[in-house]
N, C-alpha and C. Protein backbone atom coordinates (compact mmCIF):
# COMPACT_ATOMS: atom_id res chain seq x y z
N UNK A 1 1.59 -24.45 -40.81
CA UNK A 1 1.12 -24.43 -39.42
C UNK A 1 0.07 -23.33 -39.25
N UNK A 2 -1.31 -23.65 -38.56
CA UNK A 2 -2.27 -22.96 -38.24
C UNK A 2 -1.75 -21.37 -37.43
N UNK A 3 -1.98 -20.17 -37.73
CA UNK A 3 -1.76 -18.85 -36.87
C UNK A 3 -2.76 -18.90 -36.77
N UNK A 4 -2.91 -18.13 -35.11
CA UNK A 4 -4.35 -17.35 -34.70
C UNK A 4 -3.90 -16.23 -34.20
N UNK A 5 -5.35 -15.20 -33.76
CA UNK A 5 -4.23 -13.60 -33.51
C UNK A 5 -4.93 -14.09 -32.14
N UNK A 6 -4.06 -13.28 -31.27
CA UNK A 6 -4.53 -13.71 -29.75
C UNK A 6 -3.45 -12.48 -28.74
N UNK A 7 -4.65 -12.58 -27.66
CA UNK A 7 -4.11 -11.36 -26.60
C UNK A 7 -4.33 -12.16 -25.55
N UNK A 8 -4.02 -11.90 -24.19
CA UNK A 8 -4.33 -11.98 -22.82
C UNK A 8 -5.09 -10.67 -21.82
N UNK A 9 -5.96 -11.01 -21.58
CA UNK A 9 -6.96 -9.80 -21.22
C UNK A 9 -7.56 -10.29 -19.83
N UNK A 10 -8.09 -9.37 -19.09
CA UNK A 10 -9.10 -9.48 -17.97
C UNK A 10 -10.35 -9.36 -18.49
N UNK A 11 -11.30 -10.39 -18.22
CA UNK A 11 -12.26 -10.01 -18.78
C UNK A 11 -13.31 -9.81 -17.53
N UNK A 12 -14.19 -9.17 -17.70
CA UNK A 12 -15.26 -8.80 -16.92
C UNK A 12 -16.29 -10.17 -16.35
N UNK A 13 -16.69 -10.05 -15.08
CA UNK A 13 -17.62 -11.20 -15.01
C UNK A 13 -19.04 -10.77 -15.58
N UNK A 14 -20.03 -11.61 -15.66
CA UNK A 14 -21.21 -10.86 -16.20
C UNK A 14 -22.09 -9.89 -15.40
N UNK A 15 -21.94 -9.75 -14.07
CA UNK A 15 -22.51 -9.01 -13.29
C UNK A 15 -21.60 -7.59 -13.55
N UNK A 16 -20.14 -7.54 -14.12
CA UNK A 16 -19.82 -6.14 -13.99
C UNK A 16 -20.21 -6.01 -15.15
N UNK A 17 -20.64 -6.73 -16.49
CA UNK A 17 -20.45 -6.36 -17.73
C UNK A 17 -22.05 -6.09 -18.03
N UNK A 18 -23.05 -6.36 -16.71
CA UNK A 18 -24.91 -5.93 -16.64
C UNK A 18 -24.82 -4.87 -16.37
N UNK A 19 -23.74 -4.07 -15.42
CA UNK A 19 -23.81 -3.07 -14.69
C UNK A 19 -23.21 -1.80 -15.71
N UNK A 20 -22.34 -2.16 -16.38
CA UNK A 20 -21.59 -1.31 -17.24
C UNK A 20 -22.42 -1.05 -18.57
N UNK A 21 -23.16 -2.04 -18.92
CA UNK A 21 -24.43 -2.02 -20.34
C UNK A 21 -25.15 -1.21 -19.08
N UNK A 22 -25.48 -1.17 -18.22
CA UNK A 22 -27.14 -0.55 -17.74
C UNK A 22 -26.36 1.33 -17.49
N UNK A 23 -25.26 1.12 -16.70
CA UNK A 23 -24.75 2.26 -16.91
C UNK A 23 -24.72 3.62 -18.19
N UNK A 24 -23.72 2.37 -19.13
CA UNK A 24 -23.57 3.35 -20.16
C UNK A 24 -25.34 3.69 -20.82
N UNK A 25 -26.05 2.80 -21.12
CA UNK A 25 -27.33 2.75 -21.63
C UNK A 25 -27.93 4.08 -21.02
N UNK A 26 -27.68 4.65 -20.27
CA UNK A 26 -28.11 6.21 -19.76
C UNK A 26 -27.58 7.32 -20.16
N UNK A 27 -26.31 7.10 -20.87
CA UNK A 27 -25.79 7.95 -21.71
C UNK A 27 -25.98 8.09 -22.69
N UNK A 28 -25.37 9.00 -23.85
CA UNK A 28 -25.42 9.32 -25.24
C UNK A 28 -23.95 8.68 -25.56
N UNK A 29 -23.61 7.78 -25.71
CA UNK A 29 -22.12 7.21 -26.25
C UNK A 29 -21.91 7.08 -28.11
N UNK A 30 -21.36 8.07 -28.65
CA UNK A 30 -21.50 7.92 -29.98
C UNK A 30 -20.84 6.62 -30.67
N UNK A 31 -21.17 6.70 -31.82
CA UNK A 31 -20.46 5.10 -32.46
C UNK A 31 -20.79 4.23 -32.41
N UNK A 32 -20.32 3.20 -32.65
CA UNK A 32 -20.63 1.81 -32.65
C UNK A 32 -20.38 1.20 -31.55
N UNK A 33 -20.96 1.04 -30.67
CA UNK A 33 -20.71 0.33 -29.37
C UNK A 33 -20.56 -1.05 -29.35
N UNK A 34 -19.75 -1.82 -28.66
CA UNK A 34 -18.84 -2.60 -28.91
C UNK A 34 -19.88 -3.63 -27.86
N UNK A 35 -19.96 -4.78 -28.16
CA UNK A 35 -20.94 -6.06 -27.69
C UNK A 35 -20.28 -6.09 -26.39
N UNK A 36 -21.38 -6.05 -25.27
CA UNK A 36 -20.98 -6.48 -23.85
C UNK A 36 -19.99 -7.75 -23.74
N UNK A 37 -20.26 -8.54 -24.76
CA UNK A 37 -19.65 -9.93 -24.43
C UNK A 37 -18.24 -9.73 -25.15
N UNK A 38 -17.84 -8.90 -25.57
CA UNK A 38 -16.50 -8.87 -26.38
C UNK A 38 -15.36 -7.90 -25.37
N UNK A 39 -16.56 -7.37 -23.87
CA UNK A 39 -15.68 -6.34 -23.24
C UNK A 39 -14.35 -7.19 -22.84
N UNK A 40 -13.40 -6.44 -22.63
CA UNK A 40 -11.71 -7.03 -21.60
C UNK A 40 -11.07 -5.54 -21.86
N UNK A 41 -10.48 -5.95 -20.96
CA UNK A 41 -9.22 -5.25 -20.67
C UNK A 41 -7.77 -5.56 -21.18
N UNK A 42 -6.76 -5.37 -22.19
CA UNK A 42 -5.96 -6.20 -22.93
C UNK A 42 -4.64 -5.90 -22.04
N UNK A 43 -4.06 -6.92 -21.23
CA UNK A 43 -3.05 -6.94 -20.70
C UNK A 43 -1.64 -6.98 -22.11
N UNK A 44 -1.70 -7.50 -22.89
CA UNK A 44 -0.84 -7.82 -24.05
C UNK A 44 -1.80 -8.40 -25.21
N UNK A 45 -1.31 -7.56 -25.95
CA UNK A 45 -1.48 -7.82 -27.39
C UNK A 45 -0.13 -9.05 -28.24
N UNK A 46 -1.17 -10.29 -28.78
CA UNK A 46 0.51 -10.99 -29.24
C UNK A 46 0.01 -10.78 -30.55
N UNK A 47 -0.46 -10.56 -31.28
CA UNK A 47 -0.73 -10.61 -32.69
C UNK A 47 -0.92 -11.80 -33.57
N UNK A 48 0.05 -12.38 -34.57
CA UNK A 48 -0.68 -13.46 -34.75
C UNK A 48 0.34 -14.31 -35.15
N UNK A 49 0.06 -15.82 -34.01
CA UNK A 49 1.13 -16.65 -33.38
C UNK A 49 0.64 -17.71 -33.64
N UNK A 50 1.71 -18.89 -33.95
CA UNK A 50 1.19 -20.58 -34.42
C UNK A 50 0.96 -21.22 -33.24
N UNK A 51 1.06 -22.25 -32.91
CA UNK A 51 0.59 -23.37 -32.42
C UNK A 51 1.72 -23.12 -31.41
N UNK A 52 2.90 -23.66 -31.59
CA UNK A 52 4.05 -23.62 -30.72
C UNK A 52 4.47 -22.51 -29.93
N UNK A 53 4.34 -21.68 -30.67
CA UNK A 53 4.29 -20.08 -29.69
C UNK A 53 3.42 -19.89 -28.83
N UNK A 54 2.15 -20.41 -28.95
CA UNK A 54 1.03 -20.30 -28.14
C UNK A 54 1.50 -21.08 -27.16
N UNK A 55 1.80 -22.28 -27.09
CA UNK A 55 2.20 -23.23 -25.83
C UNK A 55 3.25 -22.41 -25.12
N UNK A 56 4.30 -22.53 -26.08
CA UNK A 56 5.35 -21.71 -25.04
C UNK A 56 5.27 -20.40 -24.52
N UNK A 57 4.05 -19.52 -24.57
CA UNK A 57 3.44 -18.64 -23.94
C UNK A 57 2.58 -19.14 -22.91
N UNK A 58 1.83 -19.84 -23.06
CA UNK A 58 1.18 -20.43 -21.97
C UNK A 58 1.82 -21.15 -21.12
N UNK A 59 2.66 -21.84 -21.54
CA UNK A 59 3.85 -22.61 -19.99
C UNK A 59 4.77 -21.77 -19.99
N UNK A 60 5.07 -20.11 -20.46
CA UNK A 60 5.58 -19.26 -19.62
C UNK A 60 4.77 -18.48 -18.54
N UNK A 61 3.34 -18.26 -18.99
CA UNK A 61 2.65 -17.59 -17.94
C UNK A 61 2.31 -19.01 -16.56
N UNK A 62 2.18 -20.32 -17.37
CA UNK A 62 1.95 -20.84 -15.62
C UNK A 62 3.28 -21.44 -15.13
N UNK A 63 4.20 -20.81 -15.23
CA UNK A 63 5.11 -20.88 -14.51
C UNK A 63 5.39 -19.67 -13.53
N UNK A 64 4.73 -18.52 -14.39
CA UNK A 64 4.73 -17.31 -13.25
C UNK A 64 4.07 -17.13 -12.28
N UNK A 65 4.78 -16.55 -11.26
CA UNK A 65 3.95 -15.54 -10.61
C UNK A 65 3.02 -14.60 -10.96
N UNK A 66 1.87 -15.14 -10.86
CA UNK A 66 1.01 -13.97 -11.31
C UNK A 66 0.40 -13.09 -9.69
N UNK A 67 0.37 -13.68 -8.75
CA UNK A 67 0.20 -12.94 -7.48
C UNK A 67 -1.25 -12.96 -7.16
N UNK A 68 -1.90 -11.93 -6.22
CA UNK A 68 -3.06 -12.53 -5.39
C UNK A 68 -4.04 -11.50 -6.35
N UNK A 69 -5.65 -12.17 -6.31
CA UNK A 69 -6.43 -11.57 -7.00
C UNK A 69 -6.62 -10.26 -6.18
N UNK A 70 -7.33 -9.19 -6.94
CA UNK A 70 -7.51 -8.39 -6.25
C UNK A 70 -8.62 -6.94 -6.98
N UNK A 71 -9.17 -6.33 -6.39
CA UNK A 71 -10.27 -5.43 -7.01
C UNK A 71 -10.10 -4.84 -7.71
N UNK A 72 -10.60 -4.27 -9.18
CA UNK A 72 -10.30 -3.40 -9.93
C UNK A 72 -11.83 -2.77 -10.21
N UNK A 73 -11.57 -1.67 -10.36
CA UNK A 73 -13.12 -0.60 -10.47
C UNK A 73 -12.60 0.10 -12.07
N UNK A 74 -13.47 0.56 -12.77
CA UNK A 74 -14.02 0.95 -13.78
C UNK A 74 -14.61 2.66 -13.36
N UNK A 75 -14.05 3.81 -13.17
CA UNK A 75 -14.83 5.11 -12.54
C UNK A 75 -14.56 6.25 -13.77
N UNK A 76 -13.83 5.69 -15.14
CA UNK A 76 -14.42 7.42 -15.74
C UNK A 76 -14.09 7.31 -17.00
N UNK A 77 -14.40 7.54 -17.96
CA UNK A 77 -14.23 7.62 -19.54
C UNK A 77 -13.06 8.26 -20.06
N UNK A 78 -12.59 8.00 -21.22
CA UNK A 78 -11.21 8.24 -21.59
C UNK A 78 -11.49 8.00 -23.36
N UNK A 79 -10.78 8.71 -24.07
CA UNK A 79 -10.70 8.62 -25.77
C UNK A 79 -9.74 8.81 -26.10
N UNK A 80 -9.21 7.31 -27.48
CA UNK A 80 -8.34 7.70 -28.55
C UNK A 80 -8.43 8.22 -29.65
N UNK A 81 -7.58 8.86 -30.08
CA UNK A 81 -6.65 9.75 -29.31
C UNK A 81 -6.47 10.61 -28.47
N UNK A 82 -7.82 11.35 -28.57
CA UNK A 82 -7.90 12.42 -27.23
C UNK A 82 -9.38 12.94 -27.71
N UNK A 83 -9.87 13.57 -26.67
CA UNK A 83 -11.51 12.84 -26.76
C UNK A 83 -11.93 14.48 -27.40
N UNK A 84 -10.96 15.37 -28.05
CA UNK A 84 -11.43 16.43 -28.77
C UNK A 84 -11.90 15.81 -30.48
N UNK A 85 -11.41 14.37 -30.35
CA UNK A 85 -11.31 13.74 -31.88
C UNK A 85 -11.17 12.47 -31.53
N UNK A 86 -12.18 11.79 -31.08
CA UNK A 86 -12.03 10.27 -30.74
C UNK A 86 -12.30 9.40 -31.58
N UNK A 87 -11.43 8.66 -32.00
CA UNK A 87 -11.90 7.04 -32.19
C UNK A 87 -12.47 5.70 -31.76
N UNK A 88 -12.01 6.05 -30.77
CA UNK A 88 -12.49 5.10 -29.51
C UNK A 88 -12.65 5.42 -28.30
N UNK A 89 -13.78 5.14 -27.58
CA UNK A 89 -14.42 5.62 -26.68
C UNK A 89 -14.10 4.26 -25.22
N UNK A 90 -13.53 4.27 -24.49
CA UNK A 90 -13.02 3.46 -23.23
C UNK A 90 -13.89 3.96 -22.13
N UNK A 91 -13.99 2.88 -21.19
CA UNK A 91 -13.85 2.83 -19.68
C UNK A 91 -12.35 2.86 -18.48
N UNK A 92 -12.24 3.94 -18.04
CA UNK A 92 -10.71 3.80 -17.53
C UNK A 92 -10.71 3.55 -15.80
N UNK A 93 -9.79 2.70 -15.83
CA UNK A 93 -9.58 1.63 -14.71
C UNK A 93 -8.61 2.66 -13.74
N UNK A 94 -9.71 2.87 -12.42
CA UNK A 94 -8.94 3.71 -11.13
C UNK A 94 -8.25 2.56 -10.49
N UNK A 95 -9.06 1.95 -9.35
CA UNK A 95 -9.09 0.98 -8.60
C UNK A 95 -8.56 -0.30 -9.11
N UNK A 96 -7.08 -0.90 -8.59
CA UNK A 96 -6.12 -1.72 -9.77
C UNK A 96 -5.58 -1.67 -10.65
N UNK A 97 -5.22 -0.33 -10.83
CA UNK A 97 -4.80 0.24 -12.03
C UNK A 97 -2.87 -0.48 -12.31
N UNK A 98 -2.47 -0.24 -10.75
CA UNK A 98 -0.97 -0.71 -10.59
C UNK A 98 -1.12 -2.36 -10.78
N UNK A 99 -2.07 -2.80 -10.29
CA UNK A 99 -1.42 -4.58 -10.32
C UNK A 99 -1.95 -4.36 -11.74
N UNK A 100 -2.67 -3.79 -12.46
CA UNK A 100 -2.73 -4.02 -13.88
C UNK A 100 -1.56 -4.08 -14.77
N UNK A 101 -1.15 -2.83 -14.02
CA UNK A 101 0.57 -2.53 -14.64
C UNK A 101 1.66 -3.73 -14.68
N UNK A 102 1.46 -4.66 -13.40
CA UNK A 102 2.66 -5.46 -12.28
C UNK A 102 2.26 -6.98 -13.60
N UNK A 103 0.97 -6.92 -13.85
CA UNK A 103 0.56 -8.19 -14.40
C UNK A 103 0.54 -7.99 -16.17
N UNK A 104 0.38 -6.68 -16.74
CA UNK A 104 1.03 -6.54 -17.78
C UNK A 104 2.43 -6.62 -18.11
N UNK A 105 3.22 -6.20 -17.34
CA UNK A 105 4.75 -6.26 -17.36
C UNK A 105 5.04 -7.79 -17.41
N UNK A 106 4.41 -8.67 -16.26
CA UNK A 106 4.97 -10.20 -16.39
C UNK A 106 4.36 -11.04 -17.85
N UNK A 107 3.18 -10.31 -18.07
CA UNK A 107 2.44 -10.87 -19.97
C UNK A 107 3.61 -10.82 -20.78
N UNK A 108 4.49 -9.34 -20.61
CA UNK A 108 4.89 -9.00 -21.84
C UNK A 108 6.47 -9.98 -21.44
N UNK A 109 6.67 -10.09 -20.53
CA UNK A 109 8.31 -10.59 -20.38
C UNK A 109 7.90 -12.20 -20.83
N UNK A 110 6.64 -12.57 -20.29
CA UNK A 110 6.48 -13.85 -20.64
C UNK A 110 6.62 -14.10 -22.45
N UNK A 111 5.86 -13.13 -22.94
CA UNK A 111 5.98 -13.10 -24.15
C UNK A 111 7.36 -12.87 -24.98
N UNK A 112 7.76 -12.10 -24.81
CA UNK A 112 9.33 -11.71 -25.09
C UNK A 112 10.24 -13.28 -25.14
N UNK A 113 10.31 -13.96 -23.82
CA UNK A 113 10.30 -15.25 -23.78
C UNK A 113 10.01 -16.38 -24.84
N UNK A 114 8.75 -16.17 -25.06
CA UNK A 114 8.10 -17.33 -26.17
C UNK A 114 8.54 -16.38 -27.30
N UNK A 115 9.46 -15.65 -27.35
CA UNK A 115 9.82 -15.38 -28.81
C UNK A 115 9.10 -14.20 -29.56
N UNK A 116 7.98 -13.99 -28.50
CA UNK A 116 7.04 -12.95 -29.55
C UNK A 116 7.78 -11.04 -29.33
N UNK A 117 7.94 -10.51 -30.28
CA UNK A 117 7.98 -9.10 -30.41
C UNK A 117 7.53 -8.66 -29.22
N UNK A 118 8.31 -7.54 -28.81
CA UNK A 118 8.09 -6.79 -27.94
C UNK A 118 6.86 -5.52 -28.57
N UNK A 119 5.87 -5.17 -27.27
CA UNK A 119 5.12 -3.97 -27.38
C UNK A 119 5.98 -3.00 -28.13
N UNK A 120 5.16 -2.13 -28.54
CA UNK A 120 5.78 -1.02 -28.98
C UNK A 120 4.83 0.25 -28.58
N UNK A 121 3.56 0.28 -27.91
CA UNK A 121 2.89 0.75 -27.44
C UNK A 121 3.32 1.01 -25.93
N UNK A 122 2.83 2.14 -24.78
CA UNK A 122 2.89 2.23 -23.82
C UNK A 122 1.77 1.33 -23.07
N UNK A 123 1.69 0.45 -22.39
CA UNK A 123 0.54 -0.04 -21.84
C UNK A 123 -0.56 1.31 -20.74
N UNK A 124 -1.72 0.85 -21.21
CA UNK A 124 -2.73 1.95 -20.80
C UNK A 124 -3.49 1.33 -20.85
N UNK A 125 -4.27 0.60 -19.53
CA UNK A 125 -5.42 0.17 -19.00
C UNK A 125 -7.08 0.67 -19.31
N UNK A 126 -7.21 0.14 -20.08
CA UNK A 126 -8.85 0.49 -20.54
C UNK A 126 -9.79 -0.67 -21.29
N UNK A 127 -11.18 -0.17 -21.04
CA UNK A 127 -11.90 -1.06 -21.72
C UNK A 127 -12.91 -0.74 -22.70
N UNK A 128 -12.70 -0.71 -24.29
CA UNK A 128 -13.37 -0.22 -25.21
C UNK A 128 -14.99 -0.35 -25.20
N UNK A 129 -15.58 0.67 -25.53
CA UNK A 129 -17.13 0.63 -25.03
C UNK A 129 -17.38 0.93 -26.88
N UNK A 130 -16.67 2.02 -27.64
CA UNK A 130 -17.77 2.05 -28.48
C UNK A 130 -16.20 2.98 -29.71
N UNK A 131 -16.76 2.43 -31.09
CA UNK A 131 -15.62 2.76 -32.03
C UNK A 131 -16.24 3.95 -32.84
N UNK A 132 -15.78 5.00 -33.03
CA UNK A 132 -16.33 6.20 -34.13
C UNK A 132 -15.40 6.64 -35.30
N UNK A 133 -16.30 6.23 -36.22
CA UNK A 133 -15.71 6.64 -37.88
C UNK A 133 -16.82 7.62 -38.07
N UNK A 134 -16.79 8.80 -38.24
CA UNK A 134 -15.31 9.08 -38.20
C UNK A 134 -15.34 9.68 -36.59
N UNK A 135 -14.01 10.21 -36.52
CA UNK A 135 -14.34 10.65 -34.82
C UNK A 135 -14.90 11.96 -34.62
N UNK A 136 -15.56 11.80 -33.70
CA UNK A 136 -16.17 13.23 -32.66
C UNK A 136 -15.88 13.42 -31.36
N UNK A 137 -15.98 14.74 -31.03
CA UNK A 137 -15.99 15.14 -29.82
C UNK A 137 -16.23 14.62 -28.94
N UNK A 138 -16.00 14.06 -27.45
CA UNK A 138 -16.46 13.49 -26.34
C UNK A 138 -16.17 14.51 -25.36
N UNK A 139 -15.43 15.54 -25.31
CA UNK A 139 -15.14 15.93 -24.01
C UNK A 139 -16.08 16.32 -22.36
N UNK A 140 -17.28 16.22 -23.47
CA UNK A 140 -18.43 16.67 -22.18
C UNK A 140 -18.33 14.89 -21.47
N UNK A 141 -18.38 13.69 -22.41
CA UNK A 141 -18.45 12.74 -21.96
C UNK A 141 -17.44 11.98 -20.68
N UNK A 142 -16.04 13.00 -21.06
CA UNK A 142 -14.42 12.19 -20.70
C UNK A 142 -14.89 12.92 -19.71
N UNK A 143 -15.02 14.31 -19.22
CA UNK A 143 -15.27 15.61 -18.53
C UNK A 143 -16.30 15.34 -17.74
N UNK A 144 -17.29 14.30 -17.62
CA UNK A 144 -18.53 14.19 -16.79
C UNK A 144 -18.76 13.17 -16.39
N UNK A 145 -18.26 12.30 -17.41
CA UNK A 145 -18.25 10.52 -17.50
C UNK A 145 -18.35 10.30 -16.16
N UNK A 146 -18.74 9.28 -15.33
CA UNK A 146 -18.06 9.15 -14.01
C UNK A 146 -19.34 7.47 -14.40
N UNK A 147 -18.37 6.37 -13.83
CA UNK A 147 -18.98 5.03 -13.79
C UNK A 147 -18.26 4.46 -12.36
N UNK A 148 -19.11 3.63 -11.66
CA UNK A 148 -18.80 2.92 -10.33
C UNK A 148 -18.97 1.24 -10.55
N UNK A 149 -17.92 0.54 -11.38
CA UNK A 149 -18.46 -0.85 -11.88
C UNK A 149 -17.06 -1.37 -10.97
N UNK A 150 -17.22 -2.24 -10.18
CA UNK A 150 -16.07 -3.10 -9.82
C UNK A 150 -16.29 -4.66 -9.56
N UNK A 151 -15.20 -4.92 -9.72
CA UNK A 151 -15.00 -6.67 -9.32
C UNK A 151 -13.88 -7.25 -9.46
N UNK A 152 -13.57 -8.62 -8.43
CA UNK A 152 -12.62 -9.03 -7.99
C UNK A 152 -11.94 -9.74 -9.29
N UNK A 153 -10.76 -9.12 -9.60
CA UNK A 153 -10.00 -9.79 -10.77
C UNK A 153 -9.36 -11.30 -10.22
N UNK A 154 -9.72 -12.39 -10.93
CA UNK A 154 -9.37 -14.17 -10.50
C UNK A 154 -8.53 -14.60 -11.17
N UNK A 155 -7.93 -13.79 -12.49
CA UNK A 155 -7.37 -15.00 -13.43
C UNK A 155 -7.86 -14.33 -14.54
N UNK A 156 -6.58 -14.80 -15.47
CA UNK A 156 -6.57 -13.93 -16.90
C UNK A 156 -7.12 -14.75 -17.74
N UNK A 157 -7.22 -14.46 -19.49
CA UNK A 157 -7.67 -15.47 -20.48
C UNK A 157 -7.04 -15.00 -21.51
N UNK A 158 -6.64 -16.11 -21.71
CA UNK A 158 -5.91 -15.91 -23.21
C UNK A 158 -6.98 -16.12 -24.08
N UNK A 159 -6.82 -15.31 -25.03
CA UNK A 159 -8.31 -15.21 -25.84
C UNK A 159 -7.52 -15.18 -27.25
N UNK A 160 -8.28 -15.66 -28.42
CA UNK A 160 -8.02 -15.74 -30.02
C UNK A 160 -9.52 -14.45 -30.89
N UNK A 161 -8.89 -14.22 -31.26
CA UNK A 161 -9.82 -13.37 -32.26
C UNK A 161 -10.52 -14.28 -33.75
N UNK A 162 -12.45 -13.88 -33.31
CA UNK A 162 -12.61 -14.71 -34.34
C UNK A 162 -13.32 -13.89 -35.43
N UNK A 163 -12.83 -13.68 -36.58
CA UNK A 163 -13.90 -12.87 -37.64
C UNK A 163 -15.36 -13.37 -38.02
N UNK A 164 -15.78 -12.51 -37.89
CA UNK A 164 -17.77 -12.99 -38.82
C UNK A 164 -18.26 -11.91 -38.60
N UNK A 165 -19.54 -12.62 -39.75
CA UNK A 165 -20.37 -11.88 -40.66
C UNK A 165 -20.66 -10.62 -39.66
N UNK A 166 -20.88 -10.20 -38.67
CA UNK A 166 -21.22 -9.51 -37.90
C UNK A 166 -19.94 -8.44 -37.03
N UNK A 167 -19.03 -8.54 -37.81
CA UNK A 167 -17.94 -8.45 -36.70
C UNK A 167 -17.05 -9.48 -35.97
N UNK A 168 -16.09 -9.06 -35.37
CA UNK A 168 -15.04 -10.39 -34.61
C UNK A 168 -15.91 -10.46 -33.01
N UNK A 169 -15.32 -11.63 -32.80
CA UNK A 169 -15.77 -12.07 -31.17
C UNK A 169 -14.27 -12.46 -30.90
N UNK A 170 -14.34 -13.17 -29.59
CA UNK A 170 -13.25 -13.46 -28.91
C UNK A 170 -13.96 -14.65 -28.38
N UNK A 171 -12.34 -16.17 -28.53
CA UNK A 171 -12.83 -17.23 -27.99
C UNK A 171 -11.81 -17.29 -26.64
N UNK A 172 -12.23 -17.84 -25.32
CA UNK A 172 -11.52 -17.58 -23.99
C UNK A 172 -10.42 -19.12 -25.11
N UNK A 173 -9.36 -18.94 -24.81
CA UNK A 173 -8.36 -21.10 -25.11
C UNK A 173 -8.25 -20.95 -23.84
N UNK A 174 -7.55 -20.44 -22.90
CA UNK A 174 -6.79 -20.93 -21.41
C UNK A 174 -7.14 -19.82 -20.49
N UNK A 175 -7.04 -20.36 -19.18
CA UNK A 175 -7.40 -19.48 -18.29
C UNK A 175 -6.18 -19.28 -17.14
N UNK A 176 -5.37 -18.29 -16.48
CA UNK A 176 -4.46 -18.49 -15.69
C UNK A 176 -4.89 -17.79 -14.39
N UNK A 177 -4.71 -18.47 -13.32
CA UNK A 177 -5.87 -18.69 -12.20
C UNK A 177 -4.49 -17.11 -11.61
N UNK A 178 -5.01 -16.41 -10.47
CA UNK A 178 -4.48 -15.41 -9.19
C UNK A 178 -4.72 -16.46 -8.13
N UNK A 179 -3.62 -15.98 -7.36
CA UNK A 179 -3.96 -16.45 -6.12
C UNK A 179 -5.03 -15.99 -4.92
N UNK A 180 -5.64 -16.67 -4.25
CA UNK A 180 -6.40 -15.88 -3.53
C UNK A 180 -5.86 -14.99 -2.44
C-alpha cells in the first residue's frame, strides 16, 4: 500500500504570502529562505500514513467541529531553538494564536482517532521563513523583528510532502471548510 508523509496546516492566501515576501525582503534574514509558496502554519504533523489512514483522518476531521473562521496576524519573529543559535528562522502568530491552539487540539484528537501516534512535541504556532546550517545568531532580528501580515483563516488543507530536484513542495489533497 502507497504511504505519503502529510500534515494539516493553514496556509496563507496569496495576498498575505505578497505581503510577508515584500516584508521580509527588507530585511537581512540569514539562510535559506524557504519558497513563499511552501509557507503554512502546521496544525499537526501525521508523518507518513497509507491510503486508509488518510481517509479515516479526513472523515474524522469532517465530522468535526472545526468552528467559525476567524483572523490571524503574523507580528514578530521567533528561532529554533532559540535565536542565540538558530536553525530556523519563523514568523510568530499574535492575533489567533488561541483558536490556533482550539483547532490544533481537534487535528490531533482527530488523528489519535485514525490511529495515528500521538504528538510528542508541544504545539507552537509559527511559520518557517528561512533554514540555517549551520545556525547563527538572530537576536537583533527576534528583538526588532516586528511584521503586520493578517488574514481571515477559511479552512484548513491537508497537504502531502513532495521531494525534488530542488527541494520538497507541498501538494493541498483536501480542504476542510470554517464556518463563517
Amino acid at each position: 500500500m502507497a504511504h505519503l508523509r502529510a500534515f494539516l496546516a493553514v496556509a496563507p492566501p496569496d495576498e498575505a504570502r505578497l505581503a510577508l515576501a515584500d516584508q521580509i525582503s527588507e530585511l537581512q534574514i540569514p539562510g535559506r529562505l524557504i519558497p513563499p509558496a511552501n509557507w503554512h502554519i502546521t496544525l499537526r504533523f501525521l508523518g507518513e500514513i497509507d491510503e486508509v489512514t488518510r481517509e479515516r483522518y479526513e472523515a474524522a476531521l469532517d465530522q468535526s467541529d472545526l468552528g467559525r473562521s476567524f483572523m490571524l496576524g503574523l507580528d514578530h519573529f521567533g528561532a529554533f531553538p532559540r535565536a542565540g543559535k538558530a536553525s530556523f528562522i519563523w514568523a510568530g502568530v499574535g492575533r489567533g494564536e488561541q483558536r490556533l491552539h482550539q483547532l490544533a487540539e481537534v487535528a490531533d484528537e482527530r488523528a489519535l482517532d485514525a490511529g495515528i501516534p500521538g504528538e510528542e512535541r508541544p504545539f507552537r504556532p509559527h511559520l518557517t521563513v528561512s533554514r540555517c546550517r549551520p545556525p547563527v545568531s538572530v537576536v537583533d532580528l527576534v528583538d526588532a523583528g516586528e511584521l503586520e501580515i493578517a488574514w481571515r483563516v477559511a479552512q484548513l488543507t491537508l497537504f502531502r510532502t513532495v521531494p525534488g530536484r530542488g527541494g520538497v513542495s507541498y501538494e493541498p489533497l483536501e480542504s476542510f471548510s470554517l464556518t463563517r
